[in-house]
C-alpha atoms as a PDB file:
ATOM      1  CA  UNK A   1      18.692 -50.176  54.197  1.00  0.00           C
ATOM      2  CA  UNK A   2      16.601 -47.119  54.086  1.00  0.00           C
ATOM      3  CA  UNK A   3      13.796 -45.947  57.057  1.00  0.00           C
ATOM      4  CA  UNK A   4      10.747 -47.506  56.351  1.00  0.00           C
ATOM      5  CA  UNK A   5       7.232 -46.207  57.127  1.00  0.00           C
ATOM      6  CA  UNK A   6       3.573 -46.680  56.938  1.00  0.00           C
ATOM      7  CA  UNK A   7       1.229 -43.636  56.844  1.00  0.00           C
ATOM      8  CA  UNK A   8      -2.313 -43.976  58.471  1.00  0.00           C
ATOM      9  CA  UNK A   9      -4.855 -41.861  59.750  1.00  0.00           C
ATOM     10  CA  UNK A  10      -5.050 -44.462  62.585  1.00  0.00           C
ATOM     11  CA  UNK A  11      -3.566 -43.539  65.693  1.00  0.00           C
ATOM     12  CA  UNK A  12      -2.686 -46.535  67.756  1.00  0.00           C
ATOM     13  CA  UNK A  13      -1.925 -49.406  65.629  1.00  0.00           C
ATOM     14  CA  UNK A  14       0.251 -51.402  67.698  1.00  0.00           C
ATOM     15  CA  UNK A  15       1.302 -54.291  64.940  1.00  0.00           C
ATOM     16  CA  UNK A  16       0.761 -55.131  61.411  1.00  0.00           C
ATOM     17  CA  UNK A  17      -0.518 -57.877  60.298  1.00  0.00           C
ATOM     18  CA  UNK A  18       0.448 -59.298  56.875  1.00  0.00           C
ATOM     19  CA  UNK A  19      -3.022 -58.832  54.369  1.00  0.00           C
ATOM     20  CA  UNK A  20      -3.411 -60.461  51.197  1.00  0.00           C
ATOM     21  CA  UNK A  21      -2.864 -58.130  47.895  1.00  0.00           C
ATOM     22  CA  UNK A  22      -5.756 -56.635  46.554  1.00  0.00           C
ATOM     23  CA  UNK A  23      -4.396 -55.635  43.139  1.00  0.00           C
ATOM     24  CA  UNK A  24      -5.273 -58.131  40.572  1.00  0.00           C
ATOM     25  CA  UNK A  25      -1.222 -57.789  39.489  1.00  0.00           C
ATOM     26  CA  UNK A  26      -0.536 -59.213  42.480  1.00  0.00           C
ATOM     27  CA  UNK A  27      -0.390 -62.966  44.080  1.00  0.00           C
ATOM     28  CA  UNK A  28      -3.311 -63.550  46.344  1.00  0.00           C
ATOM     29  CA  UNK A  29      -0.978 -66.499  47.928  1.00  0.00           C
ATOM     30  CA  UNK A  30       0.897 -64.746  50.917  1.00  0.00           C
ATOM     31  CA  UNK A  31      -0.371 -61.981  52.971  1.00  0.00           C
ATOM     32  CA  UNK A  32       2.331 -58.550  52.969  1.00  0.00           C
ATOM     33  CA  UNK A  33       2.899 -55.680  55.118  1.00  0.00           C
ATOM     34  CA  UNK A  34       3.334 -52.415  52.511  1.00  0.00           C
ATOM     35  CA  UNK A  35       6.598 -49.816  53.354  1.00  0.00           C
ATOM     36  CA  UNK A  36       7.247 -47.095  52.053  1.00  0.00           C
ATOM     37  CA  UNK A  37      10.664 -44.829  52.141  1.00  0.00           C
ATOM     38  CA  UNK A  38      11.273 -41.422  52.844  1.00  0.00           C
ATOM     39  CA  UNK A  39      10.858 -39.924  49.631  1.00  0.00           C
ATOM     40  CA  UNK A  40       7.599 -42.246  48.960  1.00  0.00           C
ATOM     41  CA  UNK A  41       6.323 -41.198  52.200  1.00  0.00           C
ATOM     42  CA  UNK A  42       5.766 -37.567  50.885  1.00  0.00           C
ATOM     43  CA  UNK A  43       2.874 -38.826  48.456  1.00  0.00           C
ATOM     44  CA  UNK A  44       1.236 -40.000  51.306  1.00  0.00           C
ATOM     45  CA  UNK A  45       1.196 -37.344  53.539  1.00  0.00           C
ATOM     46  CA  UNK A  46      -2.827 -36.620  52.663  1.00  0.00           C
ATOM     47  CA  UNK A  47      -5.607 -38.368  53.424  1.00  0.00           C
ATOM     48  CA  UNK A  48      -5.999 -41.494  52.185  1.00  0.00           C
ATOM     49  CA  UNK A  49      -8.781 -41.213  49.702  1.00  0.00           C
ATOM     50  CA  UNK A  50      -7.724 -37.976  48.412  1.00  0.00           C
ATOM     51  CA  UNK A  51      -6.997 -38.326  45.077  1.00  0.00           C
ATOM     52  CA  UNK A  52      -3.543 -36.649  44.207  1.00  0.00           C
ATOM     53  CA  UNK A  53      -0.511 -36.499  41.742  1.00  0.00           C
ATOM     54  CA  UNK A  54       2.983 -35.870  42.484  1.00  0.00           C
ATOM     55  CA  UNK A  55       5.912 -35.143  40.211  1.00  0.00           C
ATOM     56  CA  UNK A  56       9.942 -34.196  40.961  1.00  0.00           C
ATOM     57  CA  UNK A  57      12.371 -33.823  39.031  1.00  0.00           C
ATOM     58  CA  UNK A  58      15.375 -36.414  38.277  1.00  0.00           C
ATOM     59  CA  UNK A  59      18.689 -36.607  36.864  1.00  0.00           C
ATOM     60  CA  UNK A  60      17.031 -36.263  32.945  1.00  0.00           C
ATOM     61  CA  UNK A  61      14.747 -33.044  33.653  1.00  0.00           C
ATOM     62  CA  UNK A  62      15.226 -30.337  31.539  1.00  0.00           C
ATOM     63  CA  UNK A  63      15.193 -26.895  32.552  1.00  0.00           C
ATOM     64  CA  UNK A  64      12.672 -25.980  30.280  1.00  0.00           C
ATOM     65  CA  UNK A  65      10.037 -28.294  31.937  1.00  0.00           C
ATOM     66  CA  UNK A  66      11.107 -27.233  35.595  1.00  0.00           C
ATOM     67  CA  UNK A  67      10.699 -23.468  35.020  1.00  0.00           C
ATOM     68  CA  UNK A  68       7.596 -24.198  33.375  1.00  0.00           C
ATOM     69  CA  UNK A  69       5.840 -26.926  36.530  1.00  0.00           C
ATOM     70  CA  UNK A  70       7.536 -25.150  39.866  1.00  0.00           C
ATOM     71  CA  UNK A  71       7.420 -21.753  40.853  1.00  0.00           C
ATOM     72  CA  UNK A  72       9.783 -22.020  43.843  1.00  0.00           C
ATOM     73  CA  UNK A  73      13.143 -23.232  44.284  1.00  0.00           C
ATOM     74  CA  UNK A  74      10.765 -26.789  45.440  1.00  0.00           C
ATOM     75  CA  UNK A  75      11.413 -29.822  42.905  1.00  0.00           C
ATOM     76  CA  UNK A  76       8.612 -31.927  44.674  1.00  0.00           C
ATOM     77  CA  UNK A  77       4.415 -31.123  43.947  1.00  0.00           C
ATOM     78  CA  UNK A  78       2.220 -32.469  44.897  1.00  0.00           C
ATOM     79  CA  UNK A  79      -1.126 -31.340  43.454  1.00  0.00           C
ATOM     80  CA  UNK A  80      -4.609 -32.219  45.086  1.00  0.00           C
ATOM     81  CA  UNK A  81      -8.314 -30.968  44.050  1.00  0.00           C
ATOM     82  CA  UNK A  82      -9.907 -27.757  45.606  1.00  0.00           C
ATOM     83  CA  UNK A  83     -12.812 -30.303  46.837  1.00  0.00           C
ATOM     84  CA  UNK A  84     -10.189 -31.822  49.076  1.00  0.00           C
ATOM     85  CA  UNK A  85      -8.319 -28.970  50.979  1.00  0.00           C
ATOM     86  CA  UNK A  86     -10.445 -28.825  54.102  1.00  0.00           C
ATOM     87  CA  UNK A  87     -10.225 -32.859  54.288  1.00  0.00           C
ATOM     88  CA  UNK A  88      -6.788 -32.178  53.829  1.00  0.00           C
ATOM     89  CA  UNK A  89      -6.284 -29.107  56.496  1.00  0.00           C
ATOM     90  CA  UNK A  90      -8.589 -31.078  58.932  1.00  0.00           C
ATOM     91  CA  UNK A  91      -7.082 -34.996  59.155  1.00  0.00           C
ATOM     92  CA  UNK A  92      -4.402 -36.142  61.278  1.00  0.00           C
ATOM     93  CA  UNK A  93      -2.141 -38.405  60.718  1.00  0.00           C
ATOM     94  CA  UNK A  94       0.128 -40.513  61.812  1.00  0.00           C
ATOM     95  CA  UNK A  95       3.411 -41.958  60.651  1.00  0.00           C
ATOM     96  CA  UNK A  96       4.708 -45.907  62.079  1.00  0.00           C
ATOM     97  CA  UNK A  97       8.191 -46.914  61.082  1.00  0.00           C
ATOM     98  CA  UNK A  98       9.738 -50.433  61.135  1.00  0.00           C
ATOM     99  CA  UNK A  99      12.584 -51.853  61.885  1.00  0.00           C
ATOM    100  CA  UNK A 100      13.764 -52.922  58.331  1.00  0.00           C
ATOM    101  CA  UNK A 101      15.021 -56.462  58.706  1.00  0.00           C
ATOM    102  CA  UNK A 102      12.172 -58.284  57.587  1.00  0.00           C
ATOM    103  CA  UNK A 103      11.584 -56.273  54.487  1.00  0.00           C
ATOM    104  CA  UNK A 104      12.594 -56.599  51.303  1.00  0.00           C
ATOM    105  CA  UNK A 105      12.225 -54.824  47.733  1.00  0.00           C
ATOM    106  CA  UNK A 106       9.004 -56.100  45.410  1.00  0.00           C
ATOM    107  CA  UNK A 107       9.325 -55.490  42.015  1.00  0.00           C
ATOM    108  CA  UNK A 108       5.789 -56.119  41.020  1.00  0.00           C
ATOM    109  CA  UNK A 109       4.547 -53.864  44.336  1.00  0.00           C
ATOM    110  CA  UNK A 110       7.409 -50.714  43.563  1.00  0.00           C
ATOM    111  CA  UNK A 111       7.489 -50.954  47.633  1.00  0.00           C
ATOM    112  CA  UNK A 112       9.251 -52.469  50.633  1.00  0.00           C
ATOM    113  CA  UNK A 113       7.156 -55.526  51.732  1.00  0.00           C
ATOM    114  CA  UNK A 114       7.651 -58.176  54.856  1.00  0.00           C
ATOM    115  CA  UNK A 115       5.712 -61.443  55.173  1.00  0.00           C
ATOM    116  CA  UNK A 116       5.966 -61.149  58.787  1.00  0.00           C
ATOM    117  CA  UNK A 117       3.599 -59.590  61.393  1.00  0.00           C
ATOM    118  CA  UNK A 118       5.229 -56.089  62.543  1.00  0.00           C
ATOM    119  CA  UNK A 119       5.599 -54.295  65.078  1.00  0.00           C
ATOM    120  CA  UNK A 120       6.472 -49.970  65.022  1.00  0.00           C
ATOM    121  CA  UNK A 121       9.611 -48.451  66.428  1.00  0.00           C
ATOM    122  CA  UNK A 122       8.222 -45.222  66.146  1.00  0.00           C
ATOM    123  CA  UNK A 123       5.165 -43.300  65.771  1.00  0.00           C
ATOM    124  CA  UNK A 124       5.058 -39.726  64.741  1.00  0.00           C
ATOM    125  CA  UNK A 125       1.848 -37.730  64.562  1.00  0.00           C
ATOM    126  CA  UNK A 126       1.410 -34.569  62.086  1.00  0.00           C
ATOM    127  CA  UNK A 127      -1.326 -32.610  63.369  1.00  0.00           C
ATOM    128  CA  UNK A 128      -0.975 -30.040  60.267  1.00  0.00           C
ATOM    129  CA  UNK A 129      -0.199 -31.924  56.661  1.00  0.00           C
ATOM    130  CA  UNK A 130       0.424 -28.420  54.356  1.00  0.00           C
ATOM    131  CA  UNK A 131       3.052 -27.372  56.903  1.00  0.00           C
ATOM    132  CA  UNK A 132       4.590 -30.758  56.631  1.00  0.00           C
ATOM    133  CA  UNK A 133       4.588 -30.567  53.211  1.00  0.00           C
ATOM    134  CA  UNK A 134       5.957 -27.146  53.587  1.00  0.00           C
ATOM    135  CA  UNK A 135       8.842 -28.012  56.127  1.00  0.00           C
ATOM    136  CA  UNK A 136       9.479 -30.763  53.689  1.00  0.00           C
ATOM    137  CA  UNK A 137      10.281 -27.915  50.772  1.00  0.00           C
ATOM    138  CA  UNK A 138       6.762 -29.354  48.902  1.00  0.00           C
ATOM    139  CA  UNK A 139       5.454 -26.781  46.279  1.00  0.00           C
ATOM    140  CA  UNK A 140       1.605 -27.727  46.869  1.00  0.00           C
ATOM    141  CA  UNK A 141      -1.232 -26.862  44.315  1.00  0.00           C
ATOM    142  CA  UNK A 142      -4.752 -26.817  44.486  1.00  0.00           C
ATOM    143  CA  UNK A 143      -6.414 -27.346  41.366  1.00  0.00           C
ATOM    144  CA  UNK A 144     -10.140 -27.412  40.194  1.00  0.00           C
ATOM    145  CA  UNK A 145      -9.455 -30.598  37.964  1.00  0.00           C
ATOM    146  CA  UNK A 146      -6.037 -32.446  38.694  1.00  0.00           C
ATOM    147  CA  UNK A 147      -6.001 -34.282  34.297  1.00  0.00           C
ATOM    148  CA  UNK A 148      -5.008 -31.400  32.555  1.00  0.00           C
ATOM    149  CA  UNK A 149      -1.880 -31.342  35.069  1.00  0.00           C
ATOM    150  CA  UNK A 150      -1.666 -34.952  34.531  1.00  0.00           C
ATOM    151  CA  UNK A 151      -1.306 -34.846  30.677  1.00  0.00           C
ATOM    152  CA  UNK A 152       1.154 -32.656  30.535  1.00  0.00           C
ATOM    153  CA  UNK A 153       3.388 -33.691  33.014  1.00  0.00           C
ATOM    154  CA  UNK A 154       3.256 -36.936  31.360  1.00  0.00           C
ATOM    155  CA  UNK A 155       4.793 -35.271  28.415  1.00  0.00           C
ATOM    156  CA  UNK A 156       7.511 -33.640  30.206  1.00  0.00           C
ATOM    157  CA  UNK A 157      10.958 -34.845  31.248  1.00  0.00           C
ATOM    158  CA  UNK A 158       9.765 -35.329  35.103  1.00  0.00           C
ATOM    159  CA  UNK A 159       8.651 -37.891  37.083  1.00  0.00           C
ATOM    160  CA  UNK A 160       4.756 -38.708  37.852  1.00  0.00           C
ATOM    161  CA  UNK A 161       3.190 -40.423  40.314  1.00  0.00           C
ATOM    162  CA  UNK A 162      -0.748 -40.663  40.419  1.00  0.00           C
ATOM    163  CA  UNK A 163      -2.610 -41.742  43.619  1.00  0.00           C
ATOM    164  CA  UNK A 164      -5.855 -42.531  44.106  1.00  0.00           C
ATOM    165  CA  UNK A 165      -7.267 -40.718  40.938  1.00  0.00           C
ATOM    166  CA  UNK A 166      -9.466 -43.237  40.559  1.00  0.00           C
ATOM    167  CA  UNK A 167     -11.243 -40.500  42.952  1.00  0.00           C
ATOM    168  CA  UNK A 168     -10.632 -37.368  41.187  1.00  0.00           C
ATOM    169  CA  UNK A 169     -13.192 -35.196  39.339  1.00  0.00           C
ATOM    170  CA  UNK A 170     -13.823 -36.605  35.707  1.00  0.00           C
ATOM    171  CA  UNK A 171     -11.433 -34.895  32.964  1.00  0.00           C
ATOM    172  CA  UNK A 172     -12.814 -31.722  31.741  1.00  0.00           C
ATOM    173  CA  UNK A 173     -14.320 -32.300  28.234  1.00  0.00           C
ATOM    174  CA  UNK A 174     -13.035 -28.927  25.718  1.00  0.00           C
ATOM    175  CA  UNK A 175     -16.213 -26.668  24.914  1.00  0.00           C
END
């Protein structure tokens, strides 16, 4: 099985617990413990609250659409608001991993879950999240308003992930 993580800007949490889901998709009848892998783990390398969308390529991108969203050699973004960089440049955070054998795949989550209390292996603390992102081969933007990005990707041949837009500045209505 794959590494598994759980990013927080907590810096001694010494088990996990198993909570109850609060996504109305979601059973309410057994509490979980949330993984993520490696390549999740770089959509969470922000502060929590900070509202943010990622895309990569895959196996279907065309070329067209990844000349036209990177401008490196990167084919990870993530793209975060300009109201959000110092939050950004200023949090720590910190980075548990588990030991896997209590985890298992849900479906209806799209993460790595264990009904069991756990316990970290390892705890790794990044002190500067751009140059993470960076060492990582990230191409990072800083936008004013993250939906006109997020319409377009949506109609390219990438792959989008939105977190916590719920957050984000409201689309920008055409003059």
């Amino acid at each position: 099985m794959q590494r598994l993580f759980h990013v927080s800007e907590e810096s001694s949490i010494v088990k996990f617990i198993p909570r109850i889901p609060y996504r109305d998709d979601m059973a309410k009848s057994k509490g979980l413990v949330w993984a993520l892998t490696e390549l999740q783990l770089l959509k969470f390398l922000t502060p929590r609250d900070c509202p943010r969308i990622t895309y990569r390529t895959t196996e279907t991108s065309t070329q067209e659409d990844i000349e036209r969203f990177f401008s490196s050699s990167s084919r990870y973004c993530i793209a975060i608001e300009h109201g959000w960089y110092e939050r950004m440049a200023s949090t720590t955070l910190y980075s548990y991993e588990f030991d896997t054998s209590h985890f298992y795949f849900d479906d209806k989550a799209g993460f790595y879950v264990s009904e069991e209390t756990e316990t970290p292996i390892a705890v790794t603390k990044y002190d500067d999240l751009f140059e993470e992102l960076i060492k990582r081969d990230i191409e990072i933007r800083i936008l004013n308003n993250l939906w006109g990005l997020v319409e377009a990707v949506k109609k390219s041949s990438l792959h989008l992930s939105l977190c916590r837009i719920k957050n984000a500045q409201p689309p920008i209505k055409n003059l």
